[in-house]
N, C-alpha and C. Protein backbone atom coordinates (compact mmCIF):
# COMPACT_ATOMS: atom_id res chain seq x y z
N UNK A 1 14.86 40.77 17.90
CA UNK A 1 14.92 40.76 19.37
C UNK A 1 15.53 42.07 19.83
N UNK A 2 14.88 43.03 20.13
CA UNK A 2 15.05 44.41 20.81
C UNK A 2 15.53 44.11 22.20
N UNK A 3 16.68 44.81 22.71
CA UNK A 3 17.30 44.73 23.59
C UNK A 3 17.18 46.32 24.46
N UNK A 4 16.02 46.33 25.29
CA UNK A 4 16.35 47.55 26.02
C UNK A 4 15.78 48.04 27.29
N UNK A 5 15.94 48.30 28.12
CA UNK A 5 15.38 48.91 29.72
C UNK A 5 14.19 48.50 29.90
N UNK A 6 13.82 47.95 30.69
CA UNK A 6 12.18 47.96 31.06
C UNK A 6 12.28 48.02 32.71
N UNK A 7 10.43 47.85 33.07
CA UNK A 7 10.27 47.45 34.38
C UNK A 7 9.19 46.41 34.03
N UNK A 8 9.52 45.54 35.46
CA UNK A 8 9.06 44.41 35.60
C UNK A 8 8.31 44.36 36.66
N UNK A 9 6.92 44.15 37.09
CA UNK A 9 6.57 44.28 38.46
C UNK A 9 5.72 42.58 38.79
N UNK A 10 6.16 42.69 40.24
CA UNK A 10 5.20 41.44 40.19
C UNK A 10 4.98 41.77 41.98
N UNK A 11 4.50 40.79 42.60
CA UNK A 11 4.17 41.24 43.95
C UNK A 11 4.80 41.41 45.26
N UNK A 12 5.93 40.58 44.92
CA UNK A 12 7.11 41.12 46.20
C UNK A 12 8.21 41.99 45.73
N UNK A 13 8.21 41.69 44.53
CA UNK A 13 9.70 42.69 43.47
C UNK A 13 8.90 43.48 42.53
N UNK A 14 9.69 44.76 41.98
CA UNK A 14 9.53 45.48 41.42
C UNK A 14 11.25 45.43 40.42
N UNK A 15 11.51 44.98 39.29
CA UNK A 15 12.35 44.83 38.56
C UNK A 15 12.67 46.13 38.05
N UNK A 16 13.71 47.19 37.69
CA UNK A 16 13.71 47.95 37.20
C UNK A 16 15.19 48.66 36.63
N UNK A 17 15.02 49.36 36.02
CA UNK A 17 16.65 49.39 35.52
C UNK A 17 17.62 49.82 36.00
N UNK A 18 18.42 49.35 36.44
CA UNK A 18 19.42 50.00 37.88
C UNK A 18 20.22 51.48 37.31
N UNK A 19 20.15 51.84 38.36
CA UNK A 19 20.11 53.88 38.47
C UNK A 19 21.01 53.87 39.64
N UNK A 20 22.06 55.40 39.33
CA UNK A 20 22.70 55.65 40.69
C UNK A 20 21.83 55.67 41.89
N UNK A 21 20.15 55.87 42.17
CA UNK A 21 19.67 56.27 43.15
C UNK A 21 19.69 54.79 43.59
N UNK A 22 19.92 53.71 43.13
CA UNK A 22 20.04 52.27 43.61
C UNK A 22 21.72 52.19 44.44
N UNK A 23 21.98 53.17 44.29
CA UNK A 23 23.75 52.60 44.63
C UNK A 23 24.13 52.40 46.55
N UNK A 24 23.16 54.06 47.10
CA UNK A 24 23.05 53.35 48.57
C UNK A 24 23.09 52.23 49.43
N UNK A 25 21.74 51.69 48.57
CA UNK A 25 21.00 50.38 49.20
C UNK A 25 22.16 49.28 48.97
N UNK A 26 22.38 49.15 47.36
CA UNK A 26 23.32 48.48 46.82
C UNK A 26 24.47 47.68 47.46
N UNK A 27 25.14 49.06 47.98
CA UNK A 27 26.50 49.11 49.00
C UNK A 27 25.82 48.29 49.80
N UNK A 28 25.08 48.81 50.99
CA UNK A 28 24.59 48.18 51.74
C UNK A 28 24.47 46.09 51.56
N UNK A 29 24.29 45.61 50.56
CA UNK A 29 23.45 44.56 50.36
C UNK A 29 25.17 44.08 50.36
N UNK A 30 25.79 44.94 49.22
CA UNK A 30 27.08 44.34 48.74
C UNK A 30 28.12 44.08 49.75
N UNK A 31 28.20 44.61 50.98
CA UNK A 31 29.33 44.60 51.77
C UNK A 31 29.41 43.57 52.64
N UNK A 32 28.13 42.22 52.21
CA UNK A 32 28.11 41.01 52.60
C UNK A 32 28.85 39.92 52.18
N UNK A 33 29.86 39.42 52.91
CA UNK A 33 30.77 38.81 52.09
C UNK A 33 30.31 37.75 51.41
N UNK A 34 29.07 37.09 52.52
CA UNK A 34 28.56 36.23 51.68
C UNK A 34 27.68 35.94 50.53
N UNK A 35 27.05 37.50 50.08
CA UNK A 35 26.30 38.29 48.94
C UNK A 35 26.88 37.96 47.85
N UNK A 36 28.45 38.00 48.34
CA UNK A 36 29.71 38.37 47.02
C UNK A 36 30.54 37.15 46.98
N UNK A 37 30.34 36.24 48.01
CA UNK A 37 31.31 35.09 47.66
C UNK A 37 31.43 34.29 46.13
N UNK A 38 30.35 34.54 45.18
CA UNK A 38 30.78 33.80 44.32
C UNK A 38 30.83 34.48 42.79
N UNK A 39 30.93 36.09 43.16
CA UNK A 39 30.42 36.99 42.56
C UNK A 39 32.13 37.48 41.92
N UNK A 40 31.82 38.36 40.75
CA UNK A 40 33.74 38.44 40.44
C UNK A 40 34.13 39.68 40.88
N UNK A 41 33.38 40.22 41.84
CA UNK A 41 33.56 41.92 42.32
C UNK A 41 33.35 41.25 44.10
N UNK A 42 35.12 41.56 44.67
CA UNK A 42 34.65 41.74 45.85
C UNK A 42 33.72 42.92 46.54
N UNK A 43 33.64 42.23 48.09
CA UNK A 43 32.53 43.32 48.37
C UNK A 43 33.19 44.65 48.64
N UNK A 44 32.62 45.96 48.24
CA UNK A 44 32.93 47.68 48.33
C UNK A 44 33.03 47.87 49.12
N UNK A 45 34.03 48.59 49.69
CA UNK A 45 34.44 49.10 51.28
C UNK A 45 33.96 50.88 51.20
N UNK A 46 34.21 51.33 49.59
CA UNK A 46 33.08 52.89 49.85
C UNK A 46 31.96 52.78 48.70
N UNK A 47 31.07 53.65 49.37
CA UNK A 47 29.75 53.90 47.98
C UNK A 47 30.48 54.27 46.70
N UNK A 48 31.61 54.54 46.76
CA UNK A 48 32.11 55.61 45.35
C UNK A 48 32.35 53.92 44.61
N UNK A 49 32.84 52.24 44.81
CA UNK A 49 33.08 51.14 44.48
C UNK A 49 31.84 51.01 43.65
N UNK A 50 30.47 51.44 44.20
CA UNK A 50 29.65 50.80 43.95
C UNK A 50 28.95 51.65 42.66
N UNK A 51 29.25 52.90 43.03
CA UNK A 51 28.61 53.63 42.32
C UNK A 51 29.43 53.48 41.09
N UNK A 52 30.97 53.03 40.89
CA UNK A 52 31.25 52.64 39.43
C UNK A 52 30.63 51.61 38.74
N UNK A 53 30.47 50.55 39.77
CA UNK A 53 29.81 49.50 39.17
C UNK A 53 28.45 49.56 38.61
N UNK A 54 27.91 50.34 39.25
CA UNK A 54 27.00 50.89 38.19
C UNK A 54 26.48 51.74 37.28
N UNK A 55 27.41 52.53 37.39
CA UNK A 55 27.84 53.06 35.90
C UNK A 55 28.54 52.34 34.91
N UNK A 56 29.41 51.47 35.02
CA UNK A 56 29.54 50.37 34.29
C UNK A 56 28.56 49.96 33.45
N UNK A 57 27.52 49.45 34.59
CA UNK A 57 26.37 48.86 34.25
C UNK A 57 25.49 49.55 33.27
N UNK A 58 25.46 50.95 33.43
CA UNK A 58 24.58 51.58 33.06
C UNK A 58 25.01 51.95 31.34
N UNK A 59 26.55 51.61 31.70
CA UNK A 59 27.13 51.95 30.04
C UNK A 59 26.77 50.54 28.84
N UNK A 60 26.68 49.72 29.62
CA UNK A 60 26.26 48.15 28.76
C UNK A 60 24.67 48.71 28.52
N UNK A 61 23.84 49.10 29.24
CA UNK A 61 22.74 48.98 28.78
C UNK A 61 22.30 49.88 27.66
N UNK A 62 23.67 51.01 27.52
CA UNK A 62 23.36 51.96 26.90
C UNK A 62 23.99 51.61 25.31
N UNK A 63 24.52 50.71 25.61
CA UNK A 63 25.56 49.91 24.28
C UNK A 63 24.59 49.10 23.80
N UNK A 64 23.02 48.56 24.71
CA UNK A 64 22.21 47.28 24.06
C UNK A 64 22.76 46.00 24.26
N UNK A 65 24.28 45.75 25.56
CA UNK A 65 25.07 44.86 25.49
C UNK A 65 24.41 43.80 26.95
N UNK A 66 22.88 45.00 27.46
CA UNK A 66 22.38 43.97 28.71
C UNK A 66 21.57 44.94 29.41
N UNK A 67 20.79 44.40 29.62
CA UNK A 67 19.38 44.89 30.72
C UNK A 67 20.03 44.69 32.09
N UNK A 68 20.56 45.58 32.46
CA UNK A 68 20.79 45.36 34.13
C UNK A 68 19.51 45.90 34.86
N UNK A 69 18.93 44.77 36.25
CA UNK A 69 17.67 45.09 36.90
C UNK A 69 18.23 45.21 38.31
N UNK A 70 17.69 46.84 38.93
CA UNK A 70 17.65 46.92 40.51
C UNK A 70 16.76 45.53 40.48
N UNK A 71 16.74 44.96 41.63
CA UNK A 71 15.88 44.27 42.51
C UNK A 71 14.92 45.35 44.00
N UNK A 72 13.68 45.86 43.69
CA UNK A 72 13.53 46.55 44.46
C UNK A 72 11.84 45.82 45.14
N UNK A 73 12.72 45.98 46.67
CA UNK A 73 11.29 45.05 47.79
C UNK A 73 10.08 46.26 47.46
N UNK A 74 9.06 45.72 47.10
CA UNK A 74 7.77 46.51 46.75
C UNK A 74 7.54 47.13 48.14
N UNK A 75 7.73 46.02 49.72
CA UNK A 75 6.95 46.77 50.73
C UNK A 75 8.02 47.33 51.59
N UNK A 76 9.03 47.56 51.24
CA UNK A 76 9.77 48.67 51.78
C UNK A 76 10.15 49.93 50.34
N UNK A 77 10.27 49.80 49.39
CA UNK A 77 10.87 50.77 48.40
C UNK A 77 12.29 50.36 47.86
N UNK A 78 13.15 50.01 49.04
CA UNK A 78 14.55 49.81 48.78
C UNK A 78 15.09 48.41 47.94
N UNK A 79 16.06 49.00 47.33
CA UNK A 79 16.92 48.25 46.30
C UNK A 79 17.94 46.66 47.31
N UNK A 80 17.29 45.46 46.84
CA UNK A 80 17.63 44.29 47.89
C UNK A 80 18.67 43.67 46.68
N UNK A 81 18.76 44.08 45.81
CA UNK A 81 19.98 42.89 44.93
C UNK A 81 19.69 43.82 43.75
N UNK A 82 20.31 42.55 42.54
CA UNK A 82 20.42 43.10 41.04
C UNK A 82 20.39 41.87 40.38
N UNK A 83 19.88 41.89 39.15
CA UNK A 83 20.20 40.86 38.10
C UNK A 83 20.37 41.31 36.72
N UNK A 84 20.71 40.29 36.14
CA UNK A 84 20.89 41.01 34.50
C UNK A 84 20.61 40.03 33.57
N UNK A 85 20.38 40.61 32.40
CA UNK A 85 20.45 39.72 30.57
C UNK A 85 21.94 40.11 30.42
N UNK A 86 22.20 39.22 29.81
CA UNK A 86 23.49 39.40 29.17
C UNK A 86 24.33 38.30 28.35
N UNK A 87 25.11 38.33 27.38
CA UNK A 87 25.36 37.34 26.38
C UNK A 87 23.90 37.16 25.59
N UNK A 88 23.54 38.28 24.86
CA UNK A 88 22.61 38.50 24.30
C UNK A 88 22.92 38.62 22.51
N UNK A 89 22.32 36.80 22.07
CA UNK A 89 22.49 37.37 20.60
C UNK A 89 21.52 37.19 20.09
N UNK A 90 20.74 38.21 19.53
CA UNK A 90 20.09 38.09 18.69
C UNK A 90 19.63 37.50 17.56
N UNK A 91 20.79 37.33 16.75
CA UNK A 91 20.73 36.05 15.72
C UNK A 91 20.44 34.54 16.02
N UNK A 92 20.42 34.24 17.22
CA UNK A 92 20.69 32.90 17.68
C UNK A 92 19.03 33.00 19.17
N UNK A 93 18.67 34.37 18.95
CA UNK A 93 17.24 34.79 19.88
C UNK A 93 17.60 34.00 21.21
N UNK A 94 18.85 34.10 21.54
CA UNK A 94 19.52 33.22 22.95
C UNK A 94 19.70 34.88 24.59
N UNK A 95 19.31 34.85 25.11
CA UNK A 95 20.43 35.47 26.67
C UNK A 95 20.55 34.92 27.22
N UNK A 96 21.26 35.46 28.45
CA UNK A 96 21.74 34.43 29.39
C UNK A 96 21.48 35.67 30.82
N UNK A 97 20.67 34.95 32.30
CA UNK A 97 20.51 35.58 33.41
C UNK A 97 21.58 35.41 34.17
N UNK A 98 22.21 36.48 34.67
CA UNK A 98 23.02 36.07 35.27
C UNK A 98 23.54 37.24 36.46
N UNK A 99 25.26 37.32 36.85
CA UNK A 99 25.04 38.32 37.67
C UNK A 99 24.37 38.91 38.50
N UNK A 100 23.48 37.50 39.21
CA UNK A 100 22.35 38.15 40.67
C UNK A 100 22.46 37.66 41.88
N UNK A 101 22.49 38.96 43.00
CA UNK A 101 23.00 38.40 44.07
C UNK A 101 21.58 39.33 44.84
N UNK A 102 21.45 39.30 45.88
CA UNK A 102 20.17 39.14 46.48
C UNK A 102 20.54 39.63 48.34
N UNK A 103 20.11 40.66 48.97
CA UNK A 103 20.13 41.17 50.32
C UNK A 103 20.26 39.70 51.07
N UNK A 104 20.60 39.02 52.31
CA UNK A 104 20.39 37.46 52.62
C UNK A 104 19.45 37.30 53.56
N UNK A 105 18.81 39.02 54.02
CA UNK A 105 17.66 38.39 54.53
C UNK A 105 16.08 37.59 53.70
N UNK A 106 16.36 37.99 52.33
CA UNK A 106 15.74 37.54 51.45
C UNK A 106 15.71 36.30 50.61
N UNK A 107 17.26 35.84 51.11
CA UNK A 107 17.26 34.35 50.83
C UNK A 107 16.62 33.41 51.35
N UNK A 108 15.96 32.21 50.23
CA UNK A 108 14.81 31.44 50.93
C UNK A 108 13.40 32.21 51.15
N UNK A 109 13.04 33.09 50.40
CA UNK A 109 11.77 34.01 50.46
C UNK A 109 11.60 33.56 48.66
N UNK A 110 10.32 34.44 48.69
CA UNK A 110 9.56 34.26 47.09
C UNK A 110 10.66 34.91 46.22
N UNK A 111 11.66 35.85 46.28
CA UNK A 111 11.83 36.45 46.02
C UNK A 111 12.80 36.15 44.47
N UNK A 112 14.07 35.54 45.42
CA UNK A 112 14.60 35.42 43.35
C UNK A 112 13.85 34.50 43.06
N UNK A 113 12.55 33.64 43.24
CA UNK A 113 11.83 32.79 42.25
C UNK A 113 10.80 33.88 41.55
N UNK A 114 10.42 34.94 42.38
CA UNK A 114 9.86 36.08 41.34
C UNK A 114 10.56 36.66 40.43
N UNK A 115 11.66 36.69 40.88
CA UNK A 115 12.86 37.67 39.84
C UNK A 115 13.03 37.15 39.03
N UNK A 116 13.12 35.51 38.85
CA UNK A 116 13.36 34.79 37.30
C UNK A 116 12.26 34.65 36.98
N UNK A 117 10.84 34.57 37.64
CA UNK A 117 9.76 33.94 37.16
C UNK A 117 9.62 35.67 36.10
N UNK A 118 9.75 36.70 36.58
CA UNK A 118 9.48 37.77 35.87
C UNK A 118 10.24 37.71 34.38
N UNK A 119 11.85 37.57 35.13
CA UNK A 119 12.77 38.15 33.52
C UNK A 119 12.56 36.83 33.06
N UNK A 120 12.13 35.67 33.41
CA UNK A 120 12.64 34.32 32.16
C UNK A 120 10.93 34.82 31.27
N UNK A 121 9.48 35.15 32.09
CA UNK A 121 8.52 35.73 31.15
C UNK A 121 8.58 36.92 29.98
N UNK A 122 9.50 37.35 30.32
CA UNK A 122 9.70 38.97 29.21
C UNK A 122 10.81 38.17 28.18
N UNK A 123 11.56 37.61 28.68
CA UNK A 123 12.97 36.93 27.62
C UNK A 123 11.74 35.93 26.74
N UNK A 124 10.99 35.52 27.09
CA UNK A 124 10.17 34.12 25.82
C UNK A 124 8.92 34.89 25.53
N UNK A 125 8.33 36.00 26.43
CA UNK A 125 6.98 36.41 25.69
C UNK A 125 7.10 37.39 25.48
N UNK A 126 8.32 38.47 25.47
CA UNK A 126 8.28 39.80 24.94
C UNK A 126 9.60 39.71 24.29
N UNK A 127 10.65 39.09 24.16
CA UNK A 127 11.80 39.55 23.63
C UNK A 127 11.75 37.80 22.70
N UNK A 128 10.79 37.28 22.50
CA UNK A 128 10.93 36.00 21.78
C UNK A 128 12.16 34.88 22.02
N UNK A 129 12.96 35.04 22.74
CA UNK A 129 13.97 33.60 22.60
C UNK A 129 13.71 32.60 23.05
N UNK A 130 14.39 31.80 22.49
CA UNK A 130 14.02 30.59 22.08
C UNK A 130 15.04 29.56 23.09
N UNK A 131 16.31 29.96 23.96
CA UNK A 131 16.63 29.64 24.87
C UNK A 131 17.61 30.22 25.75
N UNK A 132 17.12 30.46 26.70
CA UNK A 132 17.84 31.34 27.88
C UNK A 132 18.82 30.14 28.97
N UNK A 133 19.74 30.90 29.46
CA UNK A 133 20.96 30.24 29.79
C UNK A 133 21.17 30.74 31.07
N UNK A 134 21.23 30.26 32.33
CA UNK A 134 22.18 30.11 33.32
C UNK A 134 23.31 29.53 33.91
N UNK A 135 24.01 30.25 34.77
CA UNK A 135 25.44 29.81 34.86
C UNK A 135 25.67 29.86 35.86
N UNK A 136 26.60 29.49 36.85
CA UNK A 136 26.75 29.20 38.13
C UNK A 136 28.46 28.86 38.82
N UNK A 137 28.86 29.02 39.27
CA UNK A 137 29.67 28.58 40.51
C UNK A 137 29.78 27.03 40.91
N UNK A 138 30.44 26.43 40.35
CA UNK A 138 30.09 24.98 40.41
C UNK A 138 30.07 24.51 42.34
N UNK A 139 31.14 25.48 43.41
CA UNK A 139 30.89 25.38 44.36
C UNK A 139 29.37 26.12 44.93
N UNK A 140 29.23 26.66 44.08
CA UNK A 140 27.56 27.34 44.87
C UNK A 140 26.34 26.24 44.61
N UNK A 141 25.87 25.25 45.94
CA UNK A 141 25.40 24.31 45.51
C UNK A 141 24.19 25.34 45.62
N UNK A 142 24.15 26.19 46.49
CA UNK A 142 22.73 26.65 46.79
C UNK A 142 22.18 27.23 45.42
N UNK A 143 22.34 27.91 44.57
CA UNK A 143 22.75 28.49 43.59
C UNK A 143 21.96 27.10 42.56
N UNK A 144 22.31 26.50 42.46
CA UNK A 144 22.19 25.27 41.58
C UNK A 144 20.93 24.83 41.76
N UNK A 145 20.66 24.52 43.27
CA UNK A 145 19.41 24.00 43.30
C UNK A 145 18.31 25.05 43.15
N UNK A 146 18.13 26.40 43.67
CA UNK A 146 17.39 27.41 43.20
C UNK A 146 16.93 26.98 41.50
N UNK A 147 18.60 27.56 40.60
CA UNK A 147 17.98 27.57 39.19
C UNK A 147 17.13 25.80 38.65
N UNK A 148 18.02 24.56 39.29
CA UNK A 148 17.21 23.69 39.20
C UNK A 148 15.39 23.67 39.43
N UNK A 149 15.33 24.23 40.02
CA UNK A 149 14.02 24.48 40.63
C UNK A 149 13.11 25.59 39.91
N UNK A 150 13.80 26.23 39.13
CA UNK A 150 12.77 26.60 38.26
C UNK A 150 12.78 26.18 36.74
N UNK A 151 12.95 25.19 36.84
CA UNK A 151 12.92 23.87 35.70
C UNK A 151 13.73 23.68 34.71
N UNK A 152 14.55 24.19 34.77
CA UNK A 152 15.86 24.39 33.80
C UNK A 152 16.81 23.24 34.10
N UNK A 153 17.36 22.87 32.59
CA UNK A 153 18.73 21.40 32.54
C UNK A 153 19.59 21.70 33.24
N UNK A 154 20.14 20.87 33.73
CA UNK A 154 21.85 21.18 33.88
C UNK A 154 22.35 20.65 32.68
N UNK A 155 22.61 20.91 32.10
CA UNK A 155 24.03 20.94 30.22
C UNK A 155 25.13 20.68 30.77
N UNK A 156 26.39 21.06 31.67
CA UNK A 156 27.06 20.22 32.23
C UNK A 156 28.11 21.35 32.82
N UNK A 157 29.50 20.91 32.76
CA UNK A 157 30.58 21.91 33.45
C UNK A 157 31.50 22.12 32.37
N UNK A 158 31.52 23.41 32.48
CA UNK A 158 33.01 24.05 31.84
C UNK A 158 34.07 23.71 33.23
N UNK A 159 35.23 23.13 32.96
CA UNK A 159 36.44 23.03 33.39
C UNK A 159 36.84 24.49 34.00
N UNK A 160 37.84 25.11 34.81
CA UNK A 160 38.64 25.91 34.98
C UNK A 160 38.04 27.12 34.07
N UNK A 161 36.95 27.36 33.92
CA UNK A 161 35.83 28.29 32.82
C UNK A 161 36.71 29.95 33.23
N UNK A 162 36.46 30.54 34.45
CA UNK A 162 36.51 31.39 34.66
C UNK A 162 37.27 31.84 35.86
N UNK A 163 38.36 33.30 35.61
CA UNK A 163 38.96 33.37 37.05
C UNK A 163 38.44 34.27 37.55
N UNK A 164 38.02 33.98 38.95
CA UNK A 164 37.19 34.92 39.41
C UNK A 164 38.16 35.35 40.74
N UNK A 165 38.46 36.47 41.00
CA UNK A 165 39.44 36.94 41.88
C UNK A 165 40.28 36.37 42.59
N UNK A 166 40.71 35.61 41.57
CA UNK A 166 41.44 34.57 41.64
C UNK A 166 41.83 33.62 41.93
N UNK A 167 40.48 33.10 41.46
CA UNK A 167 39.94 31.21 41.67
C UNK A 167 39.78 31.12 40.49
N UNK A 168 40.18 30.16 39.83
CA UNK A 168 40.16 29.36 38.28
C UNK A 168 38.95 27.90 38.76
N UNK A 169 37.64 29.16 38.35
CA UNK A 169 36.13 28.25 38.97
C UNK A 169 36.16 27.71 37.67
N UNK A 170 35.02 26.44 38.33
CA UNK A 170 34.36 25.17 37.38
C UNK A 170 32.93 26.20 37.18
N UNK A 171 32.16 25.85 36.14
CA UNK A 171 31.03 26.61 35.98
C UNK A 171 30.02 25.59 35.47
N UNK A 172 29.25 25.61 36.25
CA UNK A 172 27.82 25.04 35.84
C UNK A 172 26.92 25.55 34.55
N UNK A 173 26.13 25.12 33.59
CA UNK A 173 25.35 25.54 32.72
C UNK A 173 24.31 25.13 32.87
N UNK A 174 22.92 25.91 32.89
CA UNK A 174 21.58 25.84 32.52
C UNK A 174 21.07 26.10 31.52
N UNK A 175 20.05 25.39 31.02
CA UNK A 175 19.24 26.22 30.27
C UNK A 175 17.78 25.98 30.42
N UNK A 176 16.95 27.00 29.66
CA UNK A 176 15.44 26.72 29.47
C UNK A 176 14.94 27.13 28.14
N UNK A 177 14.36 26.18 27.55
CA UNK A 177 13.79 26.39 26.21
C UNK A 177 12.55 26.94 25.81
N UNK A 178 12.25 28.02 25.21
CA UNK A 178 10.98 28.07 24.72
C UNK A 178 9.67 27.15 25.01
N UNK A 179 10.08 26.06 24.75
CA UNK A 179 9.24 24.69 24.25
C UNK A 179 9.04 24.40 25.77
N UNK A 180 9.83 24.78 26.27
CA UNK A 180 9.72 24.33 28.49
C UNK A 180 8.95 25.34 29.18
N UNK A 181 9.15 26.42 27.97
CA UNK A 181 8.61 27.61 29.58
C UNK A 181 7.18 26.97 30.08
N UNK A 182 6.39 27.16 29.14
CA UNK A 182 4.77 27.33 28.84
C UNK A 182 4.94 25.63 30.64
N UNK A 183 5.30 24.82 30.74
CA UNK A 183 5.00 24.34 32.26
C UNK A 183 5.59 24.74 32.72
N UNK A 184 7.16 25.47 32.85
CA UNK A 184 7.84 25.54 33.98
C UNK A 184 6.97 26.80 34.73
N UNK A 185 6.75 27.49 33.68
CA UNK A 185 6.04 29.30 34.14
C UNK A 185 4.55 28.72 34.83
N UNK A 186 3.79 27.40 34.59
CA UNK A 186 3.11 27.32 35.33
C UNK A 186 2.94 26.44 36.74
N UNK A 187 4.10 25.62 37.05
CA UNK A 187 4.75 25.13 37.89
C UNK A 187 5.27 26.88 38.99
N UNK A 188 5.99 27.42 38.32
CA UNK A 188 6.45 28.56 39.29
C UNK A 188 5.30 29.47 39.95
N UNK A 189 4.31 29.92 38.75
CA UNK A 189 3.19 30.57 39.19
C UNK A 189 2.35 29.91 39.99
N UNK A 190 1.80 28.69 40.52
CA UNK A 190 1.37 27.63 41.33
C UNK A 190 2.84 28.14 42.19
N UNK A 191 3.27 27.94 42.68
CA UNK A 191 4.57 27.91 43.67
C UNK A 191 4.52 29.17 44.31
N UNK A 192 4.53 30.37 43.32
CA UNK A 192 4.56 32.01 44.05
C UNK A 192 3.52 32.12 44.30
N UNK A 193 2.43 32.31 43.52
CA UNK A 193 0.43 32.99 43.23
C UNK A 193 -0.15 31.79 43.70
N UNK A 194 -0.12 30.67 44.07
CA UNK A 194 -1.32 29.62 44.33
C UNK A 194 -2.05 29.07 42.86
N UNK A 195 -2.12 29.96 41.89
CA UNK A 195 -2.63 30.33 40.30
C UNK A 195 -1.78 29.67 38.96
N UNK A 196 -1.90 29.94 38.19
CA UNK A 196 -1.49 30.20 37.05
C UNK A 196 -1.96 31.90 37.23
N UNK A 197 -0.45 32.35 36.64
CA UNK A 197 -0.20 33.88 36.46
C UNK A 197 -0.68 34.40 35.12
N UNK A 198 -1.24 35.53 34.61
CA UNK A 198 -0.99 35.50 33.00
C UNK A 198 -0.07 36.81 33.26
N UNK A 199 0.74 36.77 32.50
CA UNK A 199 1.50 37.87 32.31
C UNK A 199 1.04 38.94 31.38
């Protein structure tokens, strides 16, 4: 299981590997408190916040430790969110999506159901695993029902899992199996395309 940069295109998103020229827009998306409410990086008060964070980012991908993706709107150009792979083992052909937050005029649009319908297709038909993992905010119901909805378990709650700027959150677990995609991917593609998609 090769771990490394790609692009992803599909018809409202263009997936691609987040770059300082993403950091503008970025700021922009990020300085929504409600973008960031459940996120472990409050929101950036200068571009220079943001632009570490993705250099950060850019150093994991360069380690093989995670595919970080601009989220970029095909019919404007500009960068509307980010998502990522990450907790990536190879031996076990497991990642986990996570870390995605999304512009909010785009919430409730095709949009993160394209963004997973894209990366959960490259994680089972180009990078082979065998089960991919989401995680959540046990207060983010919205959050829950999204990943519910693209056919994935709930597995259950970690307790006091994680402190996130200093909330000692409950965390939700998803997953989706290999053995699930092949309907969920055609459940989603009927939902976005009217179709079955082939990738």
């Amino acid at each position: 299981m090769e771990i490394a940069p790609v692009t992803l295109r599909g018809r409202w998103l263009t997936l691609e590997p987040l770059a300082e020229r993403h950091a503008p827009d970025l700021f922009e998306v990020m300085r929504d408190e409600e973008v960031c409410r459940y996120l472990s990086w409050a929101p950036p008060e200068k571009l220079e916040e943001t632009l570490t964070l993705v250099r950060e980012a850019r150093e994991l991908m360069a380690r093989r430790h995670s595919i970080v993706f601009a989220q970029v709107w095909n019919e404007t150009g500009r960068c509307v969110g980010s998502t990522r792979l990450l907790d990536v083992r190879p031996a076990d052909r497991h990642v986990e999506i996570g870390s995605t937050f999304l512009a909010r005029p785009l919430w409730r649009t095709p949009a993160n159901t394209e963004s997973k319908y894209l990366v959960l297709s490259h994680c089972f038909e180009q990078l082979g695993c065998v089960r991919v993992a989401l995680k959540t905010d046990a207060r983010n119901v919205r959050s829950q029902e999204a990943i519910a909805r693209l056919g994935a378990s709930r597995e259950g709650v970690l307790r006091k899992h994680m402190n996130v700027r200093g909330f000692q959150r409950d965390t939700v677990y998803y997953s989706l199996l290999d053995t699930e995609w092949p309907e969920a991917k055609r459940r989603l593609a009927e939902r976005l395309y009217g179709s079955t998609r082939e990738s």
